[in-house]
PDB file of N, CA and C in Angstrom:
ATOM      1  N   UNK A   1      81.675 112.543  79.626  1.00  0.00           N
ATOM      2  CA  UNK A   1      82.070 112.752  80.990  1.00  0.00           C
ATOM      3  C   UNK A   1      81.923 114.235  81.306  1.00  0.00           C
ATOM      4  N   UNK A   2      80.958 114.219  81.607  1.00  0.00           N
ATOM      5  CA  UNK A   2      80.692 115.957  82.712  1.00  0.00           C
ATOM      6  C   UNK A   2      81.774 116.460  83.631  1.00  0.00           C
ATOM      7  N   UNK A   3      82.743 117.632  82.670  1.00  0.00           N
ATOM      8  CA  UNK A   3      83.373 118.205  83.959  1.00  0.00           C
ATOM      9  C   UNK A   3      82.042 119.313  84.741  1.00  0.00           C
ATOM     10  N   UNK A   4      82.855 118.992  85.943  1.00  0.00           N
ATOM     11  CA  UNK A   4      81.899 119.986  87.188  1.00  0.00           C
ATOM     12  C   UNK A   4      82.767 120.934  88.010  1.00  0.00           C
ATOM     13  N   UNK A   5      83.898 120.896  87.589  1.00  0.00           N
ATOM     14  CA  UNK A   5      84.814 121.956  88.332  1.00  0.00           C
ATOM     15  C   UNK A   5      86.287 122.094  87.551  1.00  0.00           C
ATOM     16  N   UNK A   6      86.816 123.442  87.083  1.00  0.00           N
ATOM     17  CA  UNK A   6      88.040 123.546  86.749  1.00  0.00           C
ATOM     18  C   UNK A   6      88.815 123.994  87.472  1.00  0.00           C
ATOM     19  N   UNK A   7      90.058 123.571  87.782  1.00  0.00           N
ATOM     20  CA  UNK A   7      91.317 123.827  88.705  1.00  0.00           C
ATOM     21  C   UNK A   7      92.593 124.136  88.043  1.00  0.00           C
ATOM     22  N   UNK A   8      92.585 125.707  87.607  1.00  0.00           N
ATOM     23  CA  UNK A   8      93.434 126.209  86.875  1.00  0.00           C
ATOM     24  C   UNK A   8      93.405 125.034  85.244  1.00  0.00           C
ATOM     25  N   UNK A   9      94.326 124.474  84.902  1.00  0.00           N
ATOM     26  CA  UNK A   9      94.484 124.411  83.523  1.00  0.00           C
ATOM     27  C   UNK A   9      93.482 122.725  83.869  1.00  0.00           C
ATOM     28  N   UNK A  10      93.380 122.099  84.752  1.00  0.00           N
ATOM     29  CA  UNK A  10      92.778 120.733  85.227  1.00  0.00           C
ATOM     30  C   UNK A  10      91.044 120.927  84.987  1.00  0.00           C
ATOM     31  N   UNK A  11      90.563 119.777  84.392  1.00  0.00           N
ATOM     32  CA  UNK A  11      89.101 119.869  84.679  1.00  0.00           C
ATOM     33  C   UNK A  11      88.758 118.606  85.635  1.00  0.00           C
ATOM     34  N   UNK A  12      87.776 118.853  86.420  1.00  0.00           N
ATOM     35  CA  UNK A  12      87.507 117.548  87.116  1.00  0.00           C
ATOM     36  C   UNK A  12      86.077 116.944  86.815  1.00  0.00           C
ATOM     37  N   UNK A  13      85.901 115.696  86.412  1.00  0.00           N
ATOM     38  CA  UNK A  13      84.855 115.515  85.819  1.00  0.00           C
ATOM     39  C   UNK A  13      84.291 114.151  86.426  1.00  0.00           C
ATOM     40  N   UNK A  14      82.763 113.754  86.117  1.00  0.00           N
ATOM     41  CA  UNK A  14      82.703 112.618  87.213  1.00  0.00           C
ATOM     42  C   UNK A  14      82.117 111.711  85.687  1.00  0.00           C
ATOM     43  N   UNK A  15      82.314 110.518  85.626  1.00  0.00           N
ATOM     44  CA  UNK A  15      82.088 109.574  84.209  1.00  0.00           C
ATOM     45  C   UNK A  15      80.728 109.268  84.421  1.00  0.00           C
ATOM     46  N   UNK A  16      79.610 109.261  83.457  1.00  0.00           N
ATOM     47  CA  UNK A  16      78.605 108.970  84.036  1.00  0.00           C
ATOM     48  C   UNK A  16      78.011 107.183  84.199  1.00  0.00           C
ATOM     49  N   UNK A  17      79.141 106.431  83.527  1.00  0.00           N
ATOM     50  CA  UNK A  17      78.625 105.509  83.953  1.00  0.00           C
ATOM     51  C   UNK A  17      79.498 104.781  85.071  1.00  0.00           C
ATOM     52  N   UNK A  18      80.255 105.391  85.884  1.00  0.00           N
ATOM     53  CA  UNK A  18      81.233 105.113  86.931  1.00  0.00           C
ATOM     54  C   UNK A  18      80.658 104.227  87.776  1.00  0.00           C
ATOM     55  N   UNK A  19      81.210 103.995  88.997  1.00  0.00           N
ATOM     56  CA  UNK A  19      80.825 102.963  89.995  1.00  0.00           C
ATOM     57  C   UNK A  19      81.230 103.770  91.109  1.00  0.00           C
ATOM     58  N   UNK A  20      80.174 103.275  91.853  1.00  0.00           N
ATOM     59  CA  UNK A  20      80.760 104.163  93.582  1.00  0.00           C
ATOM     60  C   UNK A  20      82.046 103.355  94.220  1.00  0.00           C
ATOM     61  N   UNK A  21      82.226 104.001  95.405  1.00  0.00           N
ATOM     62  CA  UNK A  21      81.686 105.566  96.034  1.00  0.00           C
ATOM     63  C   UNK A  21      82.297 106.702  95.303  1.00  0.00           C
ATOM     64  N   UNK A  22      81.712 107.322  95.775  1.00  0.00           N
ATOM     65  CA  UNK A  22      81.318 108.790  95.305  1.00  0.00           C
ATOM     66  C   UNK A  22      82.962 109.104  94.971  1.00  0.00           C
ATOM     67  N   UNK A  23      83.295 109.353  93.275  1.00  0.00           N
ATOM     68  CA  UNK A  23      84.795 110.390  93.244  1.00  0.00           C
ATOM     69  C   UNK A  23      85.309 111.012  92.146  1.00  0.00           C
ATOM     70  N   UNK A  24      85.946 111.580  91.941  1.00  0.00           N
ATOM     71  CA  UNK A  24      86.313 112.622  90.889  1.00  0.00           C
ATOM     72  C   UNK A  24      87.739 112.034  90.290  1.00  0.00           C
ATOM     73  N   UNK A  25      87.591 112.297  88.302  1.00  0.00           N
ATOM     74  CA  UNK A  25      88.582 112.211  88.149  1.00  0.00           C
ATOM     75  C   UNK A  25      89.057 113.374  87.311  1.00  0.00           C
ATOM     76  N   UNK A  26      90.187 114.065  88.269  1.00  0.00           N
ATOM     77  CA  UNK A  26      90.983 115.005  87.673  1.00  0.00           C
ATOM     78  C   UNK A  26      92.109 115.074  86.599  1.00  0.00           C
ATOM     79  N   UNK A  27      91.827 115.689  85.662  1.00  0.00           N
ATOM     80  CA  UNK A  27      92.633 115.311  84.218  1.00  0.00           C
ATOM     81  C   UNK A  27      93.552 116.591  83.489  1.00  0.00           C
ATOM     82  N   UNK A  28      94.389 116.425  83.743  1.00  0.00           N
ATOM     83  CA  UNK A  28      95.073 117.608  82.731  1.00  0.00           C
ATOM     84  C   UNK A  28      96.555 117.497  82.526  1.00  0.00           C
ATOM     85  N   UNK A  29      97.579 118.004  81.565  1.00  0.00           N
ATOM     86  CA  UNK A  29      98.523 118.295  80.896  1.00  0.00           C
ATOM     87  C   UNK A  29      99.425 116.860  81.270  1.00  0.00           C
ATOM     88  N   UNK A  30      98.274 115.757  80.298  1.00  0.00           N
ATOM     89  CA  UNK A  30      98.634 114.207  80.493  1.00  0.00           C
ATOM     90  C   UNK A  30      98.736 113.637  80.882  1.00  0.00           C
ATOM     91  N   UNK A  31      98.175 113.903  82.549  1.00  0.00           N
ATOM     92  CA  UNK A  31      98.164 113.453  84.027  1.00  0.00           C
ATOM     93  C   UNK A  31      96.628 112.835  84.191  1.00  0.00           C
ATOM     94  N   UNK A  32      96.452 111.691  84.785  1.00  0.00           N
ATOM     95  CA  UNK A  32      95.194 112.009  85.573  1.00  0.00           C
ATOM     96  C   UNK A  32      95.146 111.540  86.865  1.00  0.00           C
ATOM     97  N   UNK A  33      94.362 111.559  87.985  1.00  0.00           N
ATOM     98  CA  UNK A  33      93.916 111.307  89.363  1.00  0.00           C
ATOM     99  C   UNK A  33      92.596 110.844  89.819  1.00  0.00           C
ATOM    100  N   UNK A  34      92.381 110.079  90.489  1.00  0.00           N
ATOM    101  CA  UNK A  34      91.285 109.769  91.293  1.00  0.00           C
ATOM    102  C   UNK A  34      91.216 109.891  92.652  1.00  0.00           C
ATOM    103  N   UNK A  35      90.215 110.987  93.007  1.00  0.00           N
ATOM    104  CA  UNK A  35      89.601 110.946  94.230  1.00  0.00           C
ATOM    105  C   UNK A  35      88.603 110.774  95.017  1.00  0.00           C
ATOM    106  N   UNK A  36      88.629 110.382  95.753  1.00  0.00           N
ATOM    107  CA  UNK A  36      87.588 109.756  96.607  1.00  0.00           C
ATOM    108  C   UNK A  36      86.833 111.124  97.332  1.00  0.00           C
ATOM    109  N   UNK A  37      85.300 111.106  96.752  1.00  0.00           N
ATOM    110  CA  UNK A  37      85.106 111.988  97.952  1.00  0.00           C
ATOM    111  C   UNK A  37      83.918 111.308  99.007  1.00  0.00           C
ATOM    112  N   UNK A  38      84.578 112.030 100.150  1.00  0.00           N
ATOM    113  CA  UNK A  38      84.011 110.698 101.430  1.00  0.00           C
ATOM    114  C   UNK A  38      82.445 111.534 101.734  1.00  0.00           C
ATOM    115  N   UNK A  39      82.200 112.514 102.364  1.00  0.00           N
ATOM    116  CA  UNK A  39      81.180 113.175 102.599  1.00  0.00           C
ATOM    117  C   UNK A  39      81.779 114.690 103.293  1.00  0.00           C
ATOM    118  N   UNK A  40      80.313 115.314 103.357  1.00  0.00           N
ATOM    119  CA  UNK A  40      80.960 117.118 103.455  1.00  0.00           C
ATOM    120  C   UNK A  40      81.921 117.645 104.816  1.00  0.00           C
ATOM    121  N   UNK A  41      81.614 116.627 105.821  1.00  0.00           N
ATOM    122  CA  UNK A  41      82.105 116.611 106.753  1.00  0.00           C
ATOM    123  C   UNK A  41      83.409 116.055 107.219  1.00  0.00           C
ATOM    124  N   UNK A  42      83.570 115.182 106.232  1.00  0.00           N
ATOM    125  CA  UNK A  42      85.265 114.170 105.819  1.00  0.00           C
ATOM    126  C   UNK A  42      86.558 115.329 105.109  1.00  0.00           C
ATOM    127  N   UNK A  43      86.473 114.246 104.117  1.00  0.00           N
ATOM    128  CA  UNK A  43      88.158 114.813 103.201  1.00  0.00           C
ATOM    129  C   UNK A  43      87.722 114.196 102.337  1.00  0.00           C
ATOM    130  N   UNK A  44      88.846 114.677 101.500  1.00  0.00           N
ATOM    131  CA  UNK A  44      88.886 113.871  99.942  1.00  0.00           C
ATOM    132  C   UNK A  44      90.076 113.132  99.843  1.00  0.00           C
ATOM    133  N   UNK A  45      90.308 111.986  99.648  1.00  0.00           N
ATOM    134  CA  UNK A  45      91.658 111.068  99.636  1.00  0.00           C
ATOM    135  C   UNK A  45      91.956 110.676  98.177  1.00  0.00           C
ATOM    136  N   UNK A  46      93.194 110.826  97.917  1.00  0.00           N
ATOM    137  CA  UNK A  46      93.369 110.604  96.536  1.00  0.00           C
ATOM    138  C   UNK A  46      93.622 108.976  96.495  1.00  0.00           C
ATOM    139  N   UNK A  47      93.049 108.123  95.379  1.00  0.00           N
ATOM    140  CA  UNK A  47      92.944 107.123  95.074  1.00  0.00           C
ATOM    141  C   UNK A  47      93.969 106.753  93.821  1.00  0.00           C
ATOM    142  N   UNK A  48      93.883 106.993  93.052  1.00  0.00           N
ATOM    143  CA  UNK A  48      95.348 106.675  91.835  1.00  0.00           C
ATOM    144  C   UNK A  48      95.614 108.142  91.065  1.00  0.00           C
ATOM    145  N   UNK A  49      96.931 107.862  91.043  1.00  0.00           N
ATOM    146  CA  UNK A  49      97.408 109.012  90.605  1.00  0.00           C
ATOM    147  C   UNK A  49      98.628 108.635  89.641  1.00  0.00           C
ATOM    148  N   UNK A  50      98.112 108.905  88.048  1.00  0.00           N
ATOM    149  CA  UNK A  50      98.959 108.854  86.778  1.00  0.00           C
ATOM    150  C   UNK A  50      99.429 109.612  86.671  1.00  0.00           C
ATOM    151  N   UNK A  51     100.606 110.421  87.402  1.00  0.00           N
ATOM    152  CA  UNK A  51     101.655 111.496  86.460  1.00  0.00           C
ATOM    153  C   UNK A  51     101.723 112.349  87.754  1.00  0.00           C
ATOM    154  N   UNK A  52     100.984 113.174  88.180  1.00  0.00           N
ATOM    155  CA  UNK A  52     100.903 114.044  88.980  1.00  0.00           C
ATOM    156  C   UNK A  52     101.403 114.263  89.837  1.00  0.00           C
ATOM    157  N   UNK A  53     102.393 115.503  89.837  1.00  0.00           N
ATOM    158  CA  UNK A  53     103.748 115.773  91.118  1.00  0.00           C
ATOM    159  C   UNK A  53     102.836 116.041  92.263  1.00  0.00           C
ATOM    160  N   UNK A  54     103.595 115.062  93.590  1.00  0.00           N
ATOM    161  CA  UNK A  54     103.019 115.731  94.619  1.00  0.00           C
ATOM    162  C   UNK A  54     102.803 116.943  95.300  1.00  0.00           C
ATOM    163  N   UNK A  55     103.517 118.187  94.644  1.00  0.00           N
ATOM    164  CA  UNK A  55     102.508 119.550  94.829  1.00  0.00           C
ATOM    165  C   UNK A  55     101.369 119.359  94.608  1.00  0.00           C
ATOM    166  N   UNK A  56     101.146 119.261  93.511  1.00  0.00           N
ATOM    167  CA  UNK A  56      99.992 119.260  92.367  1.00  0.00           C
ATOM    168  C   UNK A  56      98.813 118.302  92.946  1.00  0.00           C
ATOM    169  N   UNK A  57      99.436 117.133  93.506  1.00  0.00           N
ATOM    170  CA  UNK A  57      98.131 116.472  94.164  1.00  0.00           C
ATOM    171  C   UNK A  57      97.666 116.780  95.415  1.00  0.00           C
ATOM    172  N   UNK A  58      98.493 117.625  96.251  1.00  0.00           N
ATOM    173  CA  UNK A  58      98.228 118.706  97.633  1.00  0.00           C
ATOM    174  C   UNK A  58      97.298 119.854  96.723  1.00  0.00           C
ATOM    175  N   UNK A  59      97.839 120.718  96.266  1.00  0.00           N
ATOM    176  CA  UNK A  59      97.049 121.315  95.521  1.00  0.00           C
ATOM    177  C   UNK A  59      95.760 121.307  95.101  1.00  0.00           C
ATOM    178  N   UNK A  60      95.362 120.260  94.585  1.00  0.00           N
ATOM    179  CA  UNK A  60      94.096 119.817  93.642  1.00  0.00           C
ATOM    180  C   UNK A  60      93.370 119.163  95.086  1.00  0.00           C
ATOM    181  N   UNK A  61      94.103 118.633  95.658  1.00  0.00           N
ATOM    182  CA  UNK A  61      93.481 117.841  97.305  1.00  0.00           C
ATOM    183  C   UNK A  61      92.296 119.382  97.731  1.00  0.00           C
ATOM    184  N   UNK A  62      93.471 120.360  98.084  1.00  0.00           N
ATOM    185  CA  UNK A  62      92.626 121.242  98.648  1.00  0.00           C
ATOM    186  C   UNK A  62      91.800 122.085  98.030  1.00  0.00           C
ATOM    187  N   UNK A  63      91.830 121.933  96.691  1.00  0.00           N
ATOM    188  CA  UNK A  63      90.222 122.563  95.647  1.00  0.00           C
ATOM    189  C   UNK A  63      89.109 121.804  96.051  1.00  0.00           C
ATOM    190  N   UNK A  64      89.840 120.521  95.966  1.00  0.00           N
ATOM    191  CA  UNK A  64      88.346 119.531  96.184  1.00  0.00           C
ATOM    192  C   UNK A  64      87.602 119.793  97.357  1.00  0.00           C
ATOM    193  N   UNK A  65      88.685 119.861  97.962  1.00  0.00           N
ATOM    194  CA  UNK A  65      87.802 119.673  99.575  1.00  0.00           C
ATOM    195  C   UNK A  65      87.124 121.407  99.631  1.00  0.00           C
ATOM    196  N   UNK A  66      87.793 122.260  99.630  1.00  0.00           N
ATOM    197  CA  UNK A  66      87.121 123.800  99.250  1.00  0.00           C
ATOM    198  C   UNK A  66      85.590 123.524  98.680  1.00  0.00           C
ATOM    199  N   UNK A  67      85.592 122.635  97.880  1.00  0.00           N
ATOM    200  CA  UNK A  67      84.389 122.411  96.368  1.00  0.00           C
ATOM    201  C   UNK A  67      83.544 121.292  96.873  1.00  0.00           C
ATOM    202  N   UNK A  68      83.855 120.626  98.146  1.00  0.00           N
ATOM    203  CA  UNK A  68      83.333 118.831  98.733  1.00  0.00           C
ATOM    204  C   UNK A  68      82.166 118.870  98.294  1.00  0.00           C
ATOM    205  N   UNK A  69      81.087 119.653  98.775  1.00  0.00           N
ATOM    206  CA  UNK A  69      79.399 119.956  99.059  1.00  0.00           C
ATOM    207  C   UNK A  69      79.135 120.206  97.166  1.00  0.00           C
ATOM    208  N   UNK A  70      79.407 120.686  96.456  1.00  0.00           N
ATOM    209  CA  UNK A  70      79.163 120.939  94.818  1.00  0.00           C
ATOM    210  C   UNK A  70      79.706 119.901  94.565  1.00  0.00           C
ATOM    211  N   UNK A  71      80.611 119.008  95.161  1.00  0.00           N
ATOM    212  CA  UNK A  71      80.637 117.940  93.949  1.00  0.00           C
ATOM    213  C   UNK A  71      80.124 117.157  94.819  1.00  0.00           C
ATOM    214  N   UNK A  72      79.695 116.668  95.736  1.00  0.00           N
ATOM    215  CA  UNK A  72      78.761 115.340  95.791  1.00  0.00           C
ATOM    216  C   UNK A  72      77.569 115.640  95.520  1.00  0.00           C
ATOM    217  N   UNK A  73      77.207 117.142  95.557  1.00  0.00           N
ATOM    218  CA  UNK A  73      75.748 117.369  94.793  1.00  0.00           C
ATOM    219  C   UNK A  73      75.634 117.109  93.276  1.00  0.00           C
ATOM    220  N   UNK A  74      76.980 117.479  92.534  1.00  0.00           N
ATOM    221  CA  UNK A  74      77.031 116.679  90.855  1.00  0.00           C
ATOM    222  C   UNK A  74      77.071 115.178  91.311  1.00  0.00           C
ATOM    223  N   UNK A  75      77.514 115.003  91.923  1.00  0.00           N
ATOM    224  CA  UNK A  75      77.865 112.958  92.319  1.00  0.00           C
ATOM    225  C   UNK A  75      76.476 112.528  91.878  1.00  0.00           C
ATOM    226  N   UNK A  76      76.110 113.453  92.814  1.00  0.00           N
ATOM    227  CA  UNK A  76      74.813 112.288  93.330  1.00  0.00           C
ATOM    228  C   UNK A  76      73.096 112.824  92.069  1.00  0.00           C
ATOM    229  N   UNK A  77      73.808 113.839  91.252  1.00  0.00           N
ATOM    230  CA  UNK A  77      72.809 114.607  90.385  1.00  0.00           C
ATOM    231  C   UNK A  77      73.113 113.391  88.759  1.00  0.00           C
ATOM    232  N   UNK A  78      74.511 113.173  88.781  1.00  0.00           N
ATOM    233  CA  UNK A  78      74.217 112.277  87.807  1.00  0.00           C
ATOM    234  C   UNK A  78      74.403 110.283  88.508  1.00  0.00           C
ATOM    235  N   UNK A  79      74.686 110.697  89.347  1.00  0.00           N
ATOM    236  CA  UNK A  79      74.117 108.781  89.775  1.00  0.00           C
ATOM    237  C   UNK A  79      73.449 108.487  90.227  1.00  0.00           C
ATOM    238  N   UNK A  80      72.841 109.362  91.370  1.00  0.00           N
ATOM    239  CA  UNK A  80      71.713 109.037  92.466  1.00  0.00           C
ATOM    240  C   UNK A  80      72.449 109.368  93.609  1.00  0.00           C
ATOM    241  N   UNK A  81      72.466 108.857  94.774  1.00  0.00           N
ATOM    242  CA  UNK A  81      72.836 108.669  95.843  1.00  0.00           C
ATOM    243  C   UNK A  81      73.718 107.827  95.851  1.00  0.00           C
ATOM    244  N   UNK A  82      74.796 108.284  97.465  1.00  0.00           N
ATOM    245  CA  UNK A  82      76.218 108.010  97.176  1.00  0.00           C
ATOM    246  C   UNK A  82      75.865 106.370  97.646  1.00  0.00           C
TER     247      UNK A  82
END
């Protein structure tokens, strides 16, 4: 699993044999998350979330979306198109 972005102690990585649509799963200090990312012009909506205080998923919300355009370009570099 290719991480493509670190968020302080979190790596976010996309699985390469995943299933769409397009999303990231963020993993760290025994937590993990799934987010959805919609396109560059959208948001990122979090989809399941194992452990992770809701700071932390506001937080990591707004890296992603900061990062939207680099990670659907990894999205779509290891699956194809969203």
């Amino acid at each position: 699993m290719p991480t493509v972005l670190r968020i302080g102690a979190w790596r976010v990585a996309i699985y390469p044999n995943d299933h769409r649509p397009a999303h990231v799963h963020v993993i760290g200090q025994g937590h993990e998350a799934v987010f959805t990312l919609n396109d560059p012009a959208g948001s990122v909506a979090i989809r399941e979330n194992y452990g992770f205080p809701a700071r932390d998923v506001i937080r990591i919300q707004g890296a992603l979306e900061k990062n939207l355009a680099a990670l659907l370009r990894a999205w779509e570099g290891i699956h194809g198109t969203r």
